[in-house]
N, C-alpha and C. Protein backbone atom coordinates (compact mmCIF):
# COMPACT_ATOMS: atom_id res chain seq x y z
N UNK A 1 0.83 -1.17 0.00
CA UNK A 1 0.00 0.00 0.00
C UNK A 1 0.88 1.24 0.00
N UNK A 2 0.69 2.30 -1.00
CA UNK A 2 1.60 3.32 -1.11
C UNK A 2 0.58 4.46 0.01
N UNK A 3 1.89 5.25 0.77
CA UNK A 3 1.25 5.75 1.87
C UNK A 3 0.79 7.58 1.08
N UNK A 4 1.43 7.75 0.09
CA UNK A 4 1.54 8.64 -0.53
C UNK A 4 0.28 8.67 -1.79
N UNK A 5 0.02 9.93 -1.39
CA UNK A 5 -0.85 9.95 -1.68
C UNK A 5 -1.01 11.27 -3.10
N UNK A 6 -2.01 10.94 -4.32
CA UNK A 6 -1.83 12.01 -5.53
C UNK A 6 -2.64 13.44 -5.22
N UNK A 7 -2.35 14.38 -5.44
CA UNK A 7 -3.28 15.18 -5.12
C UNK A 7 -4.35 15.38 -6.78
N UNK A 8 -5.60 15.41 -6.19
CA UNK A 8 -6.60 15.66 -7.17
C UNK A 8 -7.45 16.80 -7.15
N UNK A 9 -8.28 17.30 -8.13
CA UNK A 9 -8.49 18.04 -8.30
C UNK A 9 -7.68 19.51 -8.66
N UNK A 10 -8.55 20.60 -8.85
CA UNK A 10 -7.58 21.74 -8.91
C UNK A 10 -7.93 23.10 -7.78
N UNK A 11 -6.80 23.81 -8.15
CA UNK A 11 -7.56 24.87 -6.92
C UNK A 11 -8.52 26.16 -6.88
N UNK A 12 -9.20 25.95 -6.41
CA UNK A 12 -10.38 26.96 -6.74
C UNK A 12 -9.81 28.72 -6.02
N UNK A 13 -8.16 28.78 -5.30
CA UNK A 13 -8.12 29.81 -5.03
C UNK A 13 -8.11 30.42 -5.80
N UNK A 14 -8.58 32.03 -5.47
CA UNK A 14 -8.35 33.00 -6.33
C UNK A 14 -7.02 33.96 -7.04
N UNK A 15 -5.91 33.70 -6.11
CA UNK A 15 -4.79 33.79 -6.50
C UNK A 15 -4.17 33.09 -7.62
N UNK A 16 -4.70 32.31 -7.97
CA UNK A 16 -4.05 31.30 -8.84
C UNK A 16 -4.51 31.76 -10.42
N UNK A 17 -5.64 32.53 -10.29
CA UNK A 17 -6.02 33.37 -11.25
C UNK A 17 -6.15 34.61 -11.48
N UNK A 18 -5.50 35.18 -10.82
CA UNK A 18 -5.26 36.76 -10.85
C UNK A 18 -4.41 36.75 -12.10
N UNK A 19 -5.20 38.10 -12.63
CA UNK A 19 -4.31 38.81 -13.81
C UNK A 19 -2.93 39.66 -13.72
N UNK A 20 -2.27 39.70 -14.65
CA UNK A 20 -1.19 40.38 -14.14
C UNK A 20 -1.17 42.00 -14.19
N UNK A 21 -0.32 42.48 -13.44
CA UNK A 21 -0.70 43.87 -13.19
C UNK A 21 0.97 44.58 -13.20
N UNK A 22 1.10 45.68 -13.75
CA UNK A 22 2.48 46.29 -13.98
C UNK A 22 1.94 48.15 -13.92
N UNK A 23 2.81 48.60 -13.47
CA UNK A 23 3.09 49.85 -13.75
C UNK A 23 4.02 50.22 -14.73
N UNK A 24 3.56 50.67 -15.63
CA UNK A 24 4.60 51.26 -17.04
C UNK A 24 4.89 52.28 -17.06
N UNK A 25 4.64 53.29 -16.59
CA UNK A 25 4.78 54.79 -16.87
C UNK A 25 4.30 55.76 -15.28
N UNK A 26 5.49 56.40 -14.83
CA UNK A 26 5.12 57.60 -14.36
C UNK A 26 4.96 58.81 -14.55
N UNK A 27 4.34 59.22 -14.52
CA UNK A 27 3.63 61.16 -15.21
C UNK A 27 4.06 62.09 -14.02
N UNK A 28 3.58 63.51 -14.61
CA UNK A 28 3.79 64.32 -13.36
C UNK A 28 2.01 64.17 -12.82
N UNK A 29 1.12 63.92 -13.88
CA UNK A 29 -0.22 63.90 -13.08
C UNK A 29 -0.88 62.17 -13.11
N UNK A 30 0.32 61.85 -13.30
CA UNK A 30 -0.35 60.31 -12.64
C UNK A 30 0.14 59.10 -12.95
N UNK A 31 0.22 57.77 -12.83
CA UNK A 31 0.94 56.63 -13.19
C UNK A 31 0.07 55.86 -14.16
N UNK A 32 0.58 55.43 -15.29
CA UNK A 32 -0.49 53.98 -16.21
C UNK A 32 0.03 52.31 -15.56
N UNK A 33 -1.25 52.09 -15.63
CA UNK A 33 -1.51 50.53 -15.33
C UNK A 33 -1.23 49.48 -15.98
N UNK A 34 -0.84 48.85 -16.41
CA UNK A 34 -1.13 47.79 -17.20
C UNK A 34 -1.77 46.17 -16.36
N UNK A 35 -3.08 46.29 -16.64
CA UNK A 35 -3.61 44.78 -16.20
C UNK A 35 -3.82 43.96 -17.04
N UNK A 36 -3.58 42.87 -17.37
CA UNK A 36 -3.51 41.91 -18.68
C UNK A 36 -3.45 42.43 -19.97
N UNK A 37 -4.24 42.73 -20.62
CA UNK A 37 -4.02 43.41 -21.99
C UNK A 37 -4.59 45.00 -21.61
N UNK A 38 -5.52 45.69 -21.00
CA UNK A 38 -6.12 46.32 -20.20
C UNK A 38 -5.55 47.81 -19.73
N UNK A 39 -4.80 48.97 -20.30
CA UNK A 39 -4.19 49.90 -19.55
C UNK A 39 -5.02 50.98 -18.90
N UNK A 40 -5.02 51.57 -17.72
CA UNK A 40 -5.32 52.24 -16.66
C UNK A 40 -4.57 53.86 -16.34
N UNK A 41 -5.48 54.81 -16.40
CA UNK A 41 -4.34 55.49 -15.52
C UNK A 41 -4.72 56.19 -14.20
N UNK A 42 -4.20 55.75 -13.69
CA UNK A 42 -4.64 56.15 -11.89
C UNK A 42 -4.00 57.50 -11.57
N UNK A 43 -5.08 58.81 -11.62
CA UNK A 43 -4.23 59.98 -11.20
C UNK A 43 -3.94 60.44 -10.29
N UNK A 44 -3.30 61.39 -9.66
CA UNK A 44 -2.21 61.49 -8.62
C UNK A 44 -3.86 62.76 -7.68
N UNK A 45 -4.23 62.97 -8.88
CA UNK A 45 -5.67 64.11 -8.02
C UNK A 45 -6.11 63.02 -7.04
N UNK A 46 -6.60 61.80 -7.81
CA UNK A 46 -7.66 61.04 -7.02
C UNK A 46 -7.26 60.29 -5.68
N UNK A 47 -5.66 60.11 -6.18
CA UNK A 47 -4.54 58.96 -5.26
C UNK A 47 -3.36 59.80 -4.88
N UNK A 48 -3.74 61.08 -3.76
CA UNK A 48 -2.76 61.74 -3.97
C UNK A 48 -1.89 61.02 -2.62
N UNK A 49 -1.81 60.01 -2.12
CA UNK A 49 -0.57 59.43 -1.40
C UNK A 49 0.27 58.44 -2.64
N UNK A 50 -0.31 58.45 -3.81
CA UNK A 50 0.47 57.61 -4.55
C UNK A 50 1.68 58.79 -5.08
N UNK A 51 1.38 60.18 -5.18
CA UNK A 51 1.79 61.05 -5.50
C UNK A 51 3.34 61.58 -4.58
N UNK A 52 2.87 61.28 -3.24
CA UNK A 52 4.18 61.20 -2.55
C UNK A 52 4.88 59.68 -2.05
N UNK A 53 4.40 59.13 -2.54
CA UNK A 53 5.21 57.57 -2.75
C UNK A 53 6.48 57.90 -3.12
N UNK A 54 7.24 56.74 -2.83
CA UNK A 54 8.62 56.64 -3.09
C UNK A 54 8.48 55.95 -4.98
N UNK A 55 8.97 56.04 -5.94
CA UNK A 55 8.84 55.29 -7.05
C UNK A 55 8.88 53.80 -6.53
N UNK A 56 9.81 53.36 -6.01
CA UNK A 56 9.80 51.57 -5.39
C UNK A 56 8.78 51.45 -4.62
N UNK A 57 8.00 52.58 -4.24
CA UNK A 57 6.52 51.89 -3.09
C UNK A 57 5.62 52.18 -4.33
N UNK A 58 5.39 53.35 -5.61
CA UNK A 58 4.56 52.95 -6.67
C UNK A 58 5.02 51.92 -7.90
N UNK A 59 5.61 51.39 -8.05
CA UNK A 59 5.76 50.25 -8.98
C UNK A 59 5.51 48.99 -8.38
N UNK A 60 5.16 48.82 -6.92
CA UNK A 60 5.27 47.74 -5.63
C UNK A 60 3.83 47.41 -6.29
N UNK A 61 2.24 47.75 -7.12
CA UNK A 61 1.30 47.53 -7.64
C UNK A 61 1.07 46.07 -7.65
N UNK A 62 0.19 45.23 -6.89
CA UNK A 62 -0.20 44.00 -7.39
C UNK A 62 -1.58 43.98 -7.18
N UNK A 63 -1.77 42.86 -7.89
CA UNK A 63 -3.34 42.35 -7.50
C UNK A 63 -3.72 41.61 -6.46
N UNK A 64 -4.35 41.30 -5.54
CA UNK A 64 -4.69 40.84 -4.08
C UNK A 64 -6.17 39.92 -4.52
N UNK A 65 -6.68 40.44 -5.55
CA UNK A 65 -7.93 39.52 -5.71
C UNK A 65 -8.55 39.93 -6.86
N UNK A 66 -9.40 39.16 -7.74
CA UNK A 66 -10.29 39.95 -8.63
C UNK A 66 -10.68 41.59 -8.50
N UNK A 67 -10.12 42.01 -9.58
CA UNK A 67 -10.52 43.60 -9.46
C UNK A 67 -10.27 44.56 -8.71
N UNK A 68 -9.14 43.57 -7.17
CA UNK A 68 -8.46 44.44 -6.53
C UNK A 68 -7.20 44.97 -6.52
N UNK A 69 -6.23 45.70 -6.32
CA UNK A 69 -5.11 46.32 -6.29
C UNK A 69 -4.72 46.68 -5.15
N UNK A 70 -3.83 46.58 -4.52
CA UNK A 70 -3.21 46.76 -3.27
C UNK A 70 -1.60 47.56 -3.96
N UNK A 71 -1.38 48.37 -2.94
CA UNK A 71 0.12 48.75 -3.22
C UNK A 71 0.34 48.82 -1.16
N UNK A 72 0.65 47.73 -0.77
CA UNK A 72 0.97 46.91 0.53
C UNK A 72 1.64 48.20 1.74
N UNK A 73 2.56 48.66 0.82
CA UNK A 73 3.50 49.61 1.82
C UNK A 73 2.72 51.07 2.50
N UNK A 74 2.12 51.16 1.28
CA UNK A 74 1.04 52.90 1.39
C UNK A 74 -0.09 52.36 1.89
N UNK A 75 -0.61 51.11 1.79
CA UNK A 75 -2.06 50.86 2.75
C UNK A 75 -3.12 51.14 1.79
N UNK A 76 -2.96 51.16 0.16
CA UNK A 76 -4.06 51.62 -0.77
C UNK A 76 -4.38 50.09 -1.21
N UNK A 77 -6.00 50.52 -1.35
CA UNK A 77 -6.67 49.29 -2.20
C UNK A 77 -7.42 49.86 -3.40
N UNK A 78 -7.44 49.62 -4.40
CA UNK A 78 -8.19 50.20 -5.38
C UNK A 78 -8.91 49.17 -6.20
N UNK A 79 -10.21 49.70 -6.41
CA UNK A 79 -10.97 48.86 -7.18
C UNK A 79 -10.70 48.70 -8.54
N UNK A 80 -10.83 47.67 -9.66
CA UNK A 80 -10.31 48.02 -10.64
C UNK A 80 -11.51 48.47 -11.19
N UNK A 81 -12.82 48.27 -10.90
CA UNK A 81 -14.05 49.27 -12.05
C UNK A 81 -13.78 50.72 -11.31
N UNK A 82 -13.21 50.90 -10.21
CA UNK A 82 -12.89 52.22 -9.81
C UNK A 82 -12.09 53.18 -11.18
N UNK A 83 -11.50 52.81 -11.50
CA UNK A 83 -10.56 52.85 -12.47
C UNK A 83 -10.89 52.81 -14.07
N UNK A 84 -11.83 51.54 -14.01
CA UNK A 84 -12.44 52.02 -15.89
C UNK A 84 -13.52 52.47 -15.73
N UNK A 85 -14.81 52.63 -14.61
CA UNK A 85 -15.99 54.11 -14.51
C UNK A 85 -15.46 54.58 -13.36
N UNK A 86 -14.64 55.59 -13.39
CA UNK A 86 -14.33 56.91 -12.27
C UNK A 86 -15.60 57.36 -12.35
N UNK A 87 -16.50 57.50 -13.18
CA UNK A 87 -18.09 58.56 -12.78
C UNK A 87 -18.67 57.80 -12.15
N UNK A 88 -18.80 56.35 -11.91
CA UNK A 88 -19.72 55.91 -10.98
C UNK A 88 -18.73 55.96 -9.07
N UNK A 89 -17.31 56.28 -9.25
CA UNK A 89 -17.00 56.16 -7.80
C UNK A 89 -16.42 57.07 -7.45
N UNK A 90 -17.32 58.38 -7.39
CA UNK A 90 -16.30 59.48 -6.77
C UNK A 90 -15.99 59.46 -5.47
N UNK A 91 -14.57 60.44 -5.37
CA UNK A 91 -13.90 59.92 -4.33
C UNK A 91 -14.09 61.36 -3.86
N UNK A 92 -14.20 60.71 -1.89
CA UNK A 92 -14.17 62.45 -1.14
C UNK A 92 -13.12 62.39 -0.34
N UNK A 93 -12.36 63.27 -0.05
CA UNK A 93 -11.45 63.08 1.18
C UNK A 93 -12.02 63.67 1.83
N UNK A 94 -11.36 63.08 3.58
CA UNK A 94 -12.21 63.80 4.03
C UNK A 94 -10.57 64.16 5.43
């Protein structure tokens, strides 16, 4: 009897299917995205702690889950429909 055992099935986490996500370009009014084929540009008005980021804490950009974005060091989460309808999620500081 082999004690070893196959693993079956596959994994239903969601990490395992996250898209990929890059920062290509920094601006003076904001950074572009690149999510799978998909480019973004997240401006420095809406995300203004991305604005005083270090460049190595804004290129740090990953995905954390479907449609989410984390940049870990600054404590930001961003939605990604945040990002392709800005008119449906305005943002207030407060």
């Amino acid at each position: 009897m082999n004690a070893l055992s196959e693993r079956h099935g596959t994994s239903i986490s969601a990490s395992d299917h996250l898209p990929d996500c890059q920062v290509t370009a920094v601006e003076p009014l904001g950074l572009w995205l690149l999510v799978d084929d998909a480019e973004y540009f997240v401006p420095f008005g809406d995300y203004p702690q991305l604005r005083e980021a270090s460049l190595k804490q804004v290129l740090a950009a990953q995905m954390i889950a479907p449609g989410q974005l984390r940049w870990e060091s600054l404590d930001i989460d961003v939605e990604m429909e945040a990002l392709s309808a800005p008119e449906r999620y305005p943002l207030v500081w407060r």
